[in-house]
C-alpha atoms as a PDB file:
ATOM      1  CA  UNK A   1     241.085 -41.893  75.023  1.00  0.00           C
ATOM      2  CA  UNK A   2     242.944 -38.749  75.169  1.00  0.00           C
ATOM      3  CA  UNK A   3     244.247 -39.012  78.712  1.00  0.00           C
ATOM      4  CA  UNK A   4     245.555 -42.598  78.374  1.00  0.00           C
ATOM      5  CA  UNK A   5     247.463 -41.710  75.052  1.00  0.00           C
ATOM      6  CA  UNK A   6     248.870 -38.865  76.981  1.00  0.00           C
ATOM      7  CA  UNK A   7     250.145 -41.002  79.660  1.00  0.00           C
ATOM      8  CA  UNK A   8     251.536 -42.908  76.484  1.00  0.00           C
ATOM      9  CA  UNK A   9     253.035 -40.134  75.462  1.00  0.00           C
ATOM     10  CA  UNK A  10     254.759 -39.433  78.665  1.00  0.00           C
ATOM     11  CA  UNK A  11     256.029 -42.763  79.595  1.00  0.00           C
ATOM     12  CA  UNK A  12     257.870 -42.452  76.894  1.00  0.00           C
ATOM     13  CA  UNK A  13     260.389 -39.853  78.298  1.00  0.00           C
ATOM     14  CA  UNK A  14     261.063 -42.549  81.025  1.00  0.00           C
ATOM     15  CA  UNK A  15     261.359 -39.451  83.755  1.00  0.00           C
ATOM     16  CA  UNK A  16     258.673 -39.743  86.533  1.00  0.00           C
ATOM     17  CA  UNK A  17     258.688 -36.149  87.489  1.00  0.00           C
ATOM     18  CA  UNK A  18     257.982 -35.336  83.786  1.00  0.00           C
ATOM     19  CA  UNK A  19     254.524 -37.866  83.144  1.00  0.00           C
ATOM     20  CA  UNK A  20     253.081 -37.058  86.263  1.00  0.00           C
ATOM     21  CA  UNK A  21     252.776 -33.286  85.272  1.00  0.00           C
ATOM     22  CA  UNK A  22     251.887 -34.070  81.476  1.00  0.00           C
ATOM     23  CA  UNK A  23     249.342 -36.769  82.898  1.00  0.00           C
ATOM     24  CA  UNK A  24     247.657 -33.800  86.153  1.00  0.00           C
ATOM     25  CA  UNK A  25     247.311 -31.190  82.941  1.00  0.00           C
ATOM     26  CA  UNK A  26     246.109 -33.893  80.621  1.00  0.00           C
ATOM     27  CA  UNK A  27     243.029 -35.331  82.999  1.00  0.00           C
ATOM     28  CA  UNK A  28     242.638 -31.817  83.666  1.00  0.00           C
ATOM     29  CA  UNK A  29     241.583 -30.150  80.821  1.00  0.00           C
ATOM     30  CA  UNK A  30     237.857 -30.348  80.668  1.00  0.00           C
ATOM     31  CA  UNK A  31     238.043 -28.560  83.818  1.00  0.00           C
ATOM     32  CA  UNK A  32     240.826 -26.097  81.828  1.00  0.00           C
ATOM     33  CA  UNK A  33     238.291 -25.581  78.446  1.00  0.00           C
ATOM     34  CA  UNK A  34     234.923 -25.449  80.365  1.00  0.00           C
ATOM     35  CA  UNK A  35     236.509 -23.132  82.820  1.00  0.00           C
ATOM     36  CA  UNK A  36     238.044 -20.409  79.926  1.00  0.00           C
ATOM     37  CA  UNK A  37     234.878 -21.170  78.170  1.00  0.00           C
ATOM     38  CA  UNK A  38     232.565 -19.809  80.952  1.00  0.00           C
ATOM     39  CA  UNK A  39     235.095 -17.074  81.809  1.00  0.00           C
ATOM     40  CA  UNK A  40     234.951 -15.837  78.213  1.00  0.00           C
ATOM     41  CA  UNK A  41     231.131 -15.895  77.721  1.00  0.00           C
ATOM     42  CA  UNK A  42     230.638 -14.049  81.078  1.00  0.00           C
ATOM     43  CA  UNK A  43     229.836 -16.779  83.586  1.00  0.00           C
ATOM     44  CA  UNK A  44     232.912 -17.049  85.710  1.00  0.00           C
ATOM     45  CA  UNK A  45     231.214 -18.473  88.559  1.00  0.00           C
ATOM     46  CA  UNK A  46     230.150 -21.652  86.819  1.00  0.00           C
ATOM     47  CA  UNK A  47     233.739 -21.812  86.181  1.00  0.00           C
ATOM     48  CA  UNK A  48     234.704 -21.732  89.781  1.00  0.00           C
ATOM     49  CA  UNK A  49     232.061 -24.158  90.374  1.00  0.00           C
ATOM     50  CA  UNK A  50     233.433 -26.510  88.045  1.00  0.00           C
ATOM     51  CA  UNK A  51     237.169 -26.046  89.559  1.00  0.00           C
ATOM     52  CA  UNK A  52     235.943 -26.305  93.406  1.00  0.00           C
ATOM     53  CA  UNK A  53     233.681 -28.918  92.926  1.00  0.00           C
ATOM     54  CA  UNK A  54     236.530 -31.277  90.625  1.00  0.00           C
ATOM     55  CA  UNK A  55     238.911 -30.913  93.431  1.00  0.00           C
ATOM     56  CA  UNK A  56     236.355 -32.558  96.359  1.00  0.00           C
ATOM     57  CA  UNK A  57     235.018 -35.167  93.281  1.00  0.00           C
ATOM     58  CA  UNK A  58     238.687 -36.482  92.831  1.00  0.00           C
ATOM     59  CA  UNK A  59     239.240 -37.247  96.581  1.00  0.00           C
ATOM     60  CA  UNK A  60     235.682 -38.701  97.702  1.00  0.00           C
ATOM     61  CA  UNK A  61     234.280 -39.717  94.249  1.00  0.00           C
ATOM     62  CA  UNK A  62     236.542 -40.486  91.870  1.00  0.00           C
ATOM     63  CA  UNK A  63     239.488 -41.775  93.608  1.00  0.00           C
ATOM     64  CA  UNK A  64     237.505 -43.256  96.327  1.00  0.00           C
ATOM     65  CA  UNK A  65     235.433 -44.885  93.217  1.00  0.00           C
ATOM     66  CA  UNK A  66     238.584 -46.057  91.699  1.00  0.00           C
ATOM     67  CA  UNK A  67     240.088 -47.813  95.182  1.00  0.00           C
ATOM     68  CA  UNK A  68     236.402 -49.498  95.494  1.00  0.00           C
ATOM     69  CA  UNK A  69     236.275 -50.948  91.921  1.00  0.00           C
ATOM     70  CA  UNK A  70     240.276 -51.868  92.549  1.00  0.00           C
ATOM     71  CA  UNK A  71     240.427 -52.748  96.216  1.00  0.00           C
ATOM     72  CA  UNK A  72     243.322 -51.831  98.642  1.00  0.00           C
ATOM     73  CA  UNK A  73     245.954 -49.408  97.103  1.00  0.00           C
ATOM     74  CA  UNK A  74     249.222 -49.532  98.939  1.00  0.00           C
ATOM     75  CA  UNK A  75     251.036 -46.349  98.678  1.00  0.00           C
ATOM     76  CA  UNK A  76     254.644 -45.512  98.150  1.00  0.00           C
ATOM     77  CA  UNK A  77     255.930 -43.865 101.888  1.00  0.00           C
ATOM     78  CA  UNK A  78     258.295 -41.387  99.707  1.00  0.00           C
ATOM     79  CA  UNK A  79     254.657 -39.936  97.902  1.00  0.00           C
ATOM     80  CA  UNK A  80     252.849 -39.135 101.536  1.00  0.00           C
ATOM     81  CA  UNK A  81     254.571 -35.989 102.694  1.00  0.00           C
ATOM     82  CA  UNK A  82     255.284 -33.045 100.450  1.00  0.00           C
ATOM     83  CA  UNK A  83     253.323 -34.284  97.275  1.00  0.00           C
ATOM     84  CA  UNK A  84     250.327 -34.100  99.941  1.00  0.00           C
ATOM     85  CA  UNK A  85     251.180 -30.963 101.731  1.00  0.00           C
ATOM     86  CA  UNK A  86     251.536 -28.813  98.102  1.00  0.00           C
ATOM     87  CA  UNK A  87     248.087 -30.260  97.306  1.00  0.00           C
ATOM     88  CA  UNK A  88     246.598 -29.021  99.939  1.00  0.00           C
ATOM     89  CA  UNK A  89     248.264 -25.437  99.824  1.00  0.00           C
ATOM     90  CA  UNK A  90     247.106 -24.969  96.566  1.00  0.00           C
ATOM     91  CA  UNK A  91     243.172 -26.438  97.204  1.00  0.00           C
ATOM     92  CA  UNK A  92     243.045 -23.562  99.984  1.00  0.00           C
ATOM     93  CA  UNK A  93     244.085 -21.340  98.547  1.00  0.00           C
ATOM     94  CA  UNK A  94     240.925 -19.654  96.758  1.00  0.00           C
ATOM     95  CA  UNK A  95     238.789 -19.950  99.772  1.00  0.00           C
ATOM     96  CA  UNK A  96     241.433 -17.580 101.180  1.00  0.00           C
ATOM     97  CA  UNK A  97     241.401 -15.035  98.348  1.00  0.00           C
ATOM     98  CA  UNK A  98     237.489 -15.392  98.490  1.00  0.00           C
ATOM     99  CA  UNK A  99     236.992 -14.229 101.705  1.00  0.00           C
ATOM    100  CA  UNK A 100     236.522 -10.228 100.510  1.00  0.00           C
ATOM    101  CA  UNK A 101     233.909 -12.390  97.948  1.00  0.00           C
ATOM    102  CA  UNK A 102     235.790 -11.536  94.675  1.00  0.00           C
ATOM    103  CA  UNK A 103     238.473 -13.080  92.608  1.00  0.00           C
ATOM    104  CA  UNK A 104     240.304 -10.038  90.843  1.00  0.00           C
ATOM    105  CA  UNK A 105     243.029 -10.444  87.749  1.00  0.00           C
ATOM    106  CA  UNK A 106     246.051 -10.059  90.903  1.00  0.00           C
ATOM    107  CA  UNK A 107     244.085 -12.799  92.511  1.00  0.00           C
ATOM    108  CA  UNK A 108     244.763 -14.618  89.056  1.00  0.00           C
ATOM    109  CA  UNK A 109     248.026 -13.698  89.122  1.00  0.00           C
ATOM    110  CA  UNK A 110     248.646 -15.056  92.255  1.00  0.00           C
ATOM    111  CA  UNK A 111     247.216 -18.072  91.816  1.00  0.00           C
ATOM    112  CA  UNK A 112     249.249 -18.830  88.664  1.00  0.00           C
ATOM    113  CA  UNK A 113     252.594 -17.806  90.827  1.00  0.00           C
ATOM    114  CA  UNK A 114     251.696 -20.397  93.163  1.00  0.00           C
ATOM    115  CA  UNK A 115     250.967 -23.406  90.366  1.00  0.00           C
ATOM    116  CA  UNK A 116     254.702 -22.377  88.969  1.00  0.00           C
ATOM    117  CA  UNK A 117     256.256 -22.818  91.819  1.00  0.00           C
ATOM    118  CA  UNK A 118     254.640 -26.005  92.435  1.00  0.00           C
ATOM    119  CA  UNK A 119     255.760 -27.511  89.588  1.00  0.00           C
ATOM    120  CA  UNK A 120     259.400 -26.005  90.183  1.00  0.00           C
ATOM    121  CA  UNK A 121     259.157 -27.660  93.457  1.00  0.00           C
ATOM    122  CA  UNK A 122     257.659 -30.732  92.615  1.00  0.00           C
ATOM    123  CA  UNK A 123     260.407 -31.220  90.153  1.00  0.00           C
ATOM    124  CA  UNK A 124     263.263 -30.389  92.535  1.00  0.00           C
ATOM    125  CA  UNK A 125     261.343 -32.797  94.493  1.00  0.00           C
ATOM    126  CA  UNK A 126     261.996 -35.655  91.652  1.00  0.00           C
ATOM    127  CA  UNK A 127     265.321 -34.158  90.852  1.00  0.00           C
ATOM    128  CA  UNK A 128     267.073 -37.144  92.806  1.00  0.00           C
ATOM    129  CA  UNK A 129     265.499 -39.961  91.121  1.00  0.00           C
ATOM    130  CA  UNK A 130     265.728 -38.537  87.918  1.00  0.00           C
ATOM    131  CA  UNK A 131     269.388 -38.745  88.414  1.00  0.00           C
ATOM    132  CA  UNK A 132     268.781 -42.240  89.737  1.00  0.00           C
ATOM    133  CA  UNK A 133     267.346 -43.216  86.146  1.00  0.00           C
ATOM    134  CA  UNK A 134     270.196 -41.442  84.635  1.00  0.00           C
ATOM    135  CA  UNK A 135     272.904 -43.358  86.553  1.00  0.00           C
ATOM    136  CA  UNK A 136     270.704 -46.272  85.518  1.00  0.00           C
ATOM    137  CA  UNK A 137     271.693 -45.804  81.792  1.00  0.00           C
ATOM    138  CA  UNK A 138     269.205 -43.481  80.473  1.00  0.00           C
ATOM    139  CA  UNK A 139     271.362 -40.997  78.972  1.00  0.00           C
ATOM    140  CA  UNK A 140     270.123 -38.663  75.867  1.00  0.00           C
ATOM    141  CA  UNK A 141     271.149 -40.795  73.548  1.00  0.00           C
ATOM    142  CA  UNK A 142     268.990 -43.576  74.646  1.00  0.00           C
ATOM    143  CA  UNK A 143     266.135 -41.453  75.603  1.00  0.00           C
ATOM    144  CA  UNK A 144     265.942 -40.793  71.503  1.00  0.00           C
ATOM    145  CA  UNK A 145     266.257 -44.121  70.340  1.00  0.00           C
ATOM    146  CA  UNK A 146     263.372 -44.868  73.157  1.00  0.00           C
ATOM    147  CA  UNK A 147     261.315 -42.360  71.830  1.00  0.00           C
ATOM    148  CA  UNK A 148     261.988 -43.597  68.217  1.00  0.00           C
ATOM    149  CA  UNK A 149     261.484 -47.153  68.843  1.00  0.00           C
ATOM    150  CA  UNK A 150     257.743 -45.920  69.688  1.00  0.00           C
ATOM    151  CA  UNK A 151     257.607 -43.643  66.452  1.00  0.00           C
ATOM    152  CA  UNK A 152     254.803 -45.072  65.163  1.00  0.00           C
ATOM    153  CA  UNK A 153     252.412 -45.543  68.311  1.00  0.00           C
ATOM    154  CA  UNK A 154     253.584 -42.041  69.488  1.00  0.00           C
ATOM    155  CA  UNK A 155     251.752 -40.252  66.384  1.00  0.00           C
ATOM    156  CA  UNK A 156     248.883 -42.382  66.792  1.00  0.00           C
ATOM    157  CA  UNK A 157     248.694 -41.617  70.789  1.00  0.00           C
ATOM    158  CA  UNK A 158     249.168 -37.778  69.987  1.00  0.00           C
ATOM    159  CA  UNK A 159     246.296 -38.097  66.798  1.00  0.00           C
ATOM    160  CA  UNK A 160     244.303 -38.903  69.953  1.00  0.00           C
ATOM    161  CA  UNK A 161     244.878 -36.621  71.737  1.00  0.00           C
ATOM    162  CA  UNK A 162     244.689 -33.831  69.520  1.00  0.00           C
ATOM    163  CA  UNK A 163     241.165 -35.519  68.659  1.00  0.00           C
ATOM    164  CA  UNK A 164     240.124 -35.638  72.336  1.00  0.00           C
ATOM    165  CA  UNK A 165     241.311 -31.713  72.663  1.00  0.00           C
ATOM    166  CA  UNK A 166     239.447 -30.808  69.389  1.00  0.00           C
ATOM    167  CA  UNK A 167     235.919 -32.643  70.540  1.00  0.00           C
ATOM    168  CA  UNK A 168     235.980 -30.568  73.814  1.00  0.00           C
ATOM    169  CA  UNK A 169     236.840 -27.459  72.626  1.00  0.00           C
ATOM    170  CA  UNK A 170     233.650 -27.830  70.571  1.00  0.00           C
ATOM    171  CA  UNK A 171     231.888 -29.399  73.058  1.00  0.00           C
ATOM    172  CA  UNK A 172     232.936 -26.825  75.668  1.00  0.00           C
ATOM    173  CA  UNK A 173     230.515 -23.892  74.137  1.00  0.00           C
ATOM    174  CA  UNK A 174     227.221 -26.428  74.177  1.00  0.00           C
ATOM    175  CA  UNK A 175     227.987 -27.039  77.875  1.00  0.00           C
ATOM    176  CA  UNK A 176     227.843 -23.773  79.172  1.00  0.00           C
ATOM    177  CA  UNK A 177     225.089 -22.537  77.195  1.00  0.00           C
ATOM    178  CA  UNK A 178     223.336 -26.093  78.405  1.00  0.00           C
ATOM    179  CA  UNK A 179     224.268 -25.382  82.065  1.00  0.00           C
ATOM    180  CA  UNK A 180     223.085 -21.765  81.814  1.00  0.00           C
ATOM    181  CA  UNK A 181     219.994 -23.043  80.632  1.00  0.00           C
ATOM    182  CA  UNK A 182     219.665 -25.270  83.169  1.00  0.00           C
ATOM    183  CA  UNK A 183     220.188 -23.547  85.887  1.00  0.00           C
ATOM    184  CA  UNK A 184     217.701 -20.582  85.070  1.00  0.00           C
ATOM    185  CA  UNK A 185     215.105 -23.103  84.168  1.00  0.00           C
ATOM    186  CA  UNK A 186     214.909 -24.662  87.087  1.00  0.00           C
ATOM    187  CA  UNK A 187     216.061 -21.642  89.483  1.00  0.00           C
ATOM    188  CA  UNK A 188     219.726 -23.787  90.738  1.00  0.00           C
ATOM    189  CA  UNK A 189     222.552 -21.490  91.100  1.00  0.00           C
ATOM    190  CA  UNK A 190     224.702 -21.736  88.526  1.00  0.00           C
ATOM    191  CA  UNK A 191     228.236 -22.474  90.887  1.00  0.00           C
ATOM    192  CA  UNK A 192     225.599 -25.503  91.991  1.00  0.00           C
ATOM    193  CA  UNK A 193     225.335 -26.969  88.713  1.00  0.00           C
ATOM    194  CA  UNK A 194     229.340 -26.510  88.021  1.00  0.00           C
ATOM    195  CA  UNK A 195     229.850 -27.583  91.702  1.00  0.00           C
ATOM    196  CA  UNK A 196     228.013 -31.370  90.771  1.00  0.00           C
ATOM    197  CA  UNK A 197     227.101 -32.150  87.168  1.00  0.00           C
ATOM    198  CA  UNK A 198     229.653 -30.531  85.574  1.00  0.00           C
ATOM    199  CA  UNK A 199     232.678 -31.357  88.420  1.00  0.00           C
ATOM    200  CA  UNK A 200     231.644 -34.893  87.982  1.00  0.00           C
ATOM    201  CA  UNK A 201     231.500 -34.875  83.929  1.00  0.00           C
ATOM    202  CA  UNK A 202     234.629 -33.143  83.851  1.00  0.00           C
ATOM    203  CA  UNK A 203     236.582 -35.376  86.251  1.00  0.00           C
ATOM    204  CA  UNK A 204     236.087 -38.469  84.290  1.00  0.00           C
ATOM    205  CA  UNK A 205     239.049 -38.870  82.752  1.00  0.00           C
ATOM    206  CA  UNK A 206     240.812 -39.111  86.167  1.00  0.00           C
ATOM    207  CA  UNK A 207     238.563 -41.493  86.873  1.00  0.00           C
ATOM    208  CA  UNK A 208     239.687 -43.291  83.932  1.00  0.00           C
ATOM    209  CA  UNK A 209     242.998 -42.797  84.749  1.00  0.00           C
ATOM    210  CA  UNK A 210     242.900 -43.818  87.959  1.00  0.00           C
ATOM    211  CA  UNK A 211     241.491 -47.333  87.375  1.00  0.00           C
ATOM    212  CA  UNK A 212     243.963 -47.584  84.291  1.00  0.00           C
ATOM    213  CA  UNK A 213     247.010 -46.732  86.848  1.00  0.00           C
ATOM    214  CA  UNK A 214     245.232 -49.436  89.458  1.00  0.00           C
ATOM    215  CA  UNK A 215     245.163 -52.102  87.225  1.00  0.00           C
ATOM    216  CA  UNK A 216     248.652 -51.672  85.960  1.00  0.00           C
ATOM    217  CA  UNK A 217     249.741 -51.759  89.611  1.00  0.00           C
ATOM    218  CA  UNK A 218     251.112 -48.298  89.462  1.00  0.00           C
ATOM    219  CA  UNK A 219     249.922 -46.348  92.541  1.00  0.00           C
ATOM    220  CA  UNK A 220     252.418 -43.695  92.524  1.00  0.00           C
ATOM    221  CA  UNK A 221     250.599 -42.593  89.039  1.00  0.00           C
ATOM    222  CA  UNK A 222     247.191 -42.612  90.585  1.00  0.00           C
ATOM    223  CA  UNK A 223     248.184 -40.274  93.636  1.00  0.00           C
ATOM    224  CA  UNK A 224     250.050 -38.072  91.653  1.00  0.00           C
ATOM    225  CA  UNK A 225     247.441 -37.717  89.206  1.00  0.00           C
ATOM    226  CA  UNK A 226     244.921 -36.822  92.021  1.00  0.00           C
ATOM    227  CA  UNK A 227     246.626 -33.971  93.576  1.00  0.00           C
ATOM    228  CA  UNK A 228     248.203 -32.663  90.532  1.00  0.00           C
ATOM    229  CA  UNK A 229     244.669 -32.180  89.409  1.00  0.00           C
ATOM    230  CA  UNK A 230     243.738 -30.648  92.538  1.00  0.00           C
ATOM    231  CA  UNK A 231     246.900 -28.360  92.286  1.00  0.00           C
ATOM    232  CA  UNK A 232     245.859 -27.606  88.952  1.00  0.00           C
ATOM    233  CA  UNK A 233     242.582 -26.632  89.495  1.00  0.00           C
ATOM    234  CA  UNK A 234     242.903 -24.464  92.231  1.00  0.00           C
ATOM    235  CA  UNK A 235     245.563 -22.675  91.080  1.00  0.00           C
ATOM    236  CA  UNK A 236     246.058 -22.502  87.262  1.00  0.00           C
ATOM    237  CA  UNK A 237     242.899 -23.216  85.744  1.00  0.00           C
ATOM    238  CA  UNK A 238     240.937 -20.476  88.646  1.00  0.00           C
ATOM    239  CA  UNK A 239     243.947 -18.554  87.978  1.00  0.00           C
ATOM    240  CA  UNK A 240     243.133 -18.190  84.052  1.00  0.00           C
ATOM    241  CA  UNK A 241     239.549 -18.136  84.413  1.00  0.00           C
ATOM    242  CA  UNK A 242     239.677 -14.840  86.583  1.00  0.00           C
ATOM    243  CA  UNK A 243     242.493 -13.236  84.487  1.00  0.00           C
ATOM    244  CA  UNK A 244     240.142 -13.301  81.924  1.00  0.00           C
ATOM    245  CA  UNK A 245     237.542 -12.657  84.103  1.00  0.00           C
ATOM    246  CA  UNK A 246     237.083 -12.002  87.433  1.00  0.00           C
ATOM    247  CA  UNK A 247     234.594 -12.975  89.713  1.00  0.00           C
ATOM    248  CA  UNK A 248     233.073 -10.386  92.068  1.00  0.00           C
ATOM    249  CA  UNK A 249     230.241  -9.311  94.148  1.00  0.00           C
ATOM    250  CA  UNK A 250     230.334 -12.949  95.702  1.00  0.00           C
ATOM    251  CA  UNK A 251     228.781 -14.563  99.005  1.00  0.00           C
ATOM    252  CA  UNK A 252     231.914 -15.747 100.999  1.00  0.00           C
ATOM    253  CA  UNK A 253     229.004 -17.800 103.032  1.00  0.00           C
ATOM    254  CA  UNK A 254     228.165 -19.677 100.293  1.00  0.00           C
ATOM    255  CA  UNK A 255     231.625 -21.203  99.660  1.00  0.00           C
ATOM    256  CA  UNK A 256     231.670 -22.390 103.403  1.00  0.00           C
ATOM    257  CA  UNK A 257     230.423 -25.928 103.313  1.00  0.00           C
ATOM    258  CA  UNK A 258     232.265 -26.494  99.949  1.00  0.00           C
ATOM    259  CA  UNK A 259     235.448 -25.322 101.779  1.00  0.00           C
ATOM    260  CA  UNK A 260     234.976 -27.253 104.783  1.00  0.00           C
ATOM    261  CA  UNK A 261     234.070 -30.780 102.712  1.00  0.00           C
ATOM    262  CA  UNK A 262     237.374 -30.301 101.041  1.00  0.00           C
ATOM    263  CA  UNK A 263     239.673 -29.750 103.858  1.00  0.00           C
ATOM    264  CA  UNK A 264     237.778 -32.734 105.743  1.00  0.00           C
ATOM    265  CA  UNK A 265     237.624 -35.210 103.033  1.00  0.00           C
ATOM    266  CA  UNK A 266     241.439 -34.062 101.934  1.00  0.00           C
ATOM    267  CA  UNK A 267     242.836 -34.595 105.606  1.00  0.00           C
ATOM    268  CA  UNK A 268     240.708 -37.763 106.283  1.00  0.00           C
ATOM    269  CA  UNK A 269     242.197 -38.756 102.523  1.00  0.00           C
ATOM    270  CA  UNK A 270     245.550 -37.731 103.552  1.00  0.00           C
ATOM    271  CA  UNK A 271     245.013 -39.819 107.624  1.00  0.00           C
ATOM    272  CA  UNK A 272     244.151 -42.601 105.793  1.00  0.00           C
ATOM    273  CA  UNK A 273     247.315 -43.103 102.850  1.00  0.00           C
ATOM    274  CA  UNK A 274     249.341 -41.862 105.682  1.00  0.00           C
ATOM    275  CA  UNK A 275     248.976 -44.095 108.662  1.00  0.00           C
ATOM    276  CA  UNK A 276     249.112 -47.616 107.263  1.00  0.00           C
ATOM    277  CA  UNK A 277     250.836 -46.483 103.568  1.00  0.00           C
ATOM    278  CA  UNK A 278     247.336 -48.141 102.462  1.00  0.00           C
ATOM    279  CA  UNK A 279     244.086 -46.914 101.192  1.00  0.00           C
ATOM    280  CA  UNK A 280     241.250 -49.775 101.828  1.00  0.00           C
ATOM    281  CA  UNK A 281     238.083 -50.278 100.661  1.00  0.00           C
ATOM    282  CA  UNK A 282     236.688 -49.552 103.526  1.00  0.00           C
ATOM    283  CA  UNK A 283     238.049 -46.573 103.886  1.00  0.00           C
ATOM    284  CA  UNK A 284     237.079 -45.460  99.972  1.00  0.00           C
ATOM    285  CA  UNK A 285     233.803 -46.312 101.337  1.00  0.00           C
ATOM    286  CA  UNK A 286     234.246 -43.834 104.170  1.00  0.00           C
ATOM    287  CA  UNK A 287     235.016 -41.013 101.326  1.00  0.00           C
ATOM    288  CA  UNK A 288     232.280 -41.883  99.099  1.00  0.00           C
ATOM    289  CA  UNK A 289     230.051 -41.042 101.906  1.00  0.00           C
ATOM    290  CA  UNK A 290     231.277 -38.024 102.902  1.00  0.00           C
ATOM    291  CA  UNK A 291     230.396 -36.970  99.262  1.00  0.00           C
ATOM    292  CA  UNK A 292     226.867 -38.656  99.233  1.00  0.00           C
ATOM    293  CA  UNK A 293     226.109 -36.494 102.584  1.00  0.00           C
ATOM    294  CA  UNK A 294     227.726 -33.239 101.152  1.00  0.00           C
ATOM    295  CA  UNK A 295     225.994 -33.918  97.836  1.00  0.00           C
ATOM    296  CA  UNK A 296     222.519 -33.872  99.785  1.00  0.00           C
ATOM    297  CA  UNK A 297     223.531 -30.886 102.036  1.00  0.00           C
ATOM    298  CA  UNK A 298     223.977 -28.608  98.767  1.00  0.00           C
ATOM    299  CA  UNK A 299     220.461 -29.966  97.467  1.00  0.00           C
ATOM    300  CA  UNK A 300     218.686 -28.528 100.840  1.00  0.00           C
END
């Protein structure tokens, strides 16, 4: 509910560069509340769970879920190159600062630097159409009477999201106490139960938003909204989790397979959307089964 009154929100503005951020943030912030949640009651590594496991969950699970339910999703050739190449900078980049097996407050700091200047770039990267739209006849002055001429459903669409921030902030608190619990219980690392149950809760709204984008025949909004969560992630939500606090005394080992099934499923993603401007069922099929297999690996 939240997510789609978000994009409402957004579409609004009538600048593409502008709702694809809003809409990344938006479907990412269960992964944003859980993740300062567990960071603040001393359980950082669910947090990291959460965040590494999201990122693999929106490539092989939810939008290889999405393309299934939908069918083939033909991709714009001006998305494929940078858009894709940022996303996967920023998903590396915490296996790289986990390799000495903690994430300090610089690491934070680092990985904050690097979601600014992907935003900076992606909106240099948009700069050109945005101009486009302007030359088009969206000036200020129309952009205000747009926005006015959706008054009404605008303060209804942010009531709901304001409602859908509220319920997970409270929520937020029961589900890390609830993981905790479950994890001792039945003697599961807790970065397991963030990596799977949690990743998949959390991710839910992209899910939602991918189908939503689908049906409305907008594929540019459903690839943007994948890897702008990813970028998000990996990047500002880790970022703020270890600023408030780190993680350390880590096992870089155990980060391995999590690494590797990200980089595959990411560059088999990427192959795909790449060499026929396509993603087919088949091929969502493909991805969906690289997460059933990794998904049983972790259980061993």
């Amino acid at each position: 509910m939240a997510v789609i009154a978000l994009k409402k929100i957004a579409g609004t503005t009538g600048l593409v560069g502008l709702s694809a951020v809003l809409i990344a943030i938006g479907t990412s912030l269960p992964e944003l509340i859980v993740g300062i949640t567990s960071a603040v009651e001393g359980k950082p590594g669910l947090s990291l769970g959460v965040t590494l496991g999201s990122n693999i969950a929106n490539i092989a699970l939810i939008g290889a879920g999405a393309a299934l339910i939908s069918g083939r999703v033909v991709i714009s050739q001006s998305l494929t190159h940078k858009m894709i190449g940022m996303g996967f900078i920023c998903g590396i980049i915490p296996y790289i600062l986990l390799v000495d097996g903690n994430l300090s407050r610089i690491d934070g700091v680092i990985l904050i630097s690097v979601y600014i200047f992907y935003i900076l770039n992606f909106f240099r990267h948009y700069h050109q159409r945005a101009l486009e739209e302007h030359q088009k006849g969206l000036t200020f002055t129309k952009l205000i009477k747009k926005v006015e001429h959706f008054a009404e459903e605008k303060w209804k669409n942010l009531a709901a999201v304001t409602i859908g921030i509220t319920l997970m902030l409270f929520s937020a608190d029961t589900i890390v106490k609830f993981s905790s619990l479950l994890a001792e219980k039945n003697n599961i690392p807790i970065f397991v139960i963030g990596l799977f149950i949690l990743a998949i809760g959390t991710s839910l709204p992209e899910f939602a938003f991918s189908l939503e984008s689908l049906k409305d025949k907008e594929p540019e909004m459903f690839i943007g909204n994948l890897l702008g969560s990813i970028a998000a992630n990996t990047t500002l939500i880790v970022g703020l989790s270890v600023l408030i606090n780190p993680v350390k005394s880590l096992i870089p080992m155990r980060y391995i397979i999590p690494g590797f099934t990200f980089i595959f499923v990411y560059l088999l993603f990427s192959y795909f959307i790449r060499t026929k401007k396509r993603l087919d069922r088949w091929e969502a099929g493909i991805l969906l089964g690289v997460y059933i297999v990794f998904f049983l690996i972790e259980l061993l």
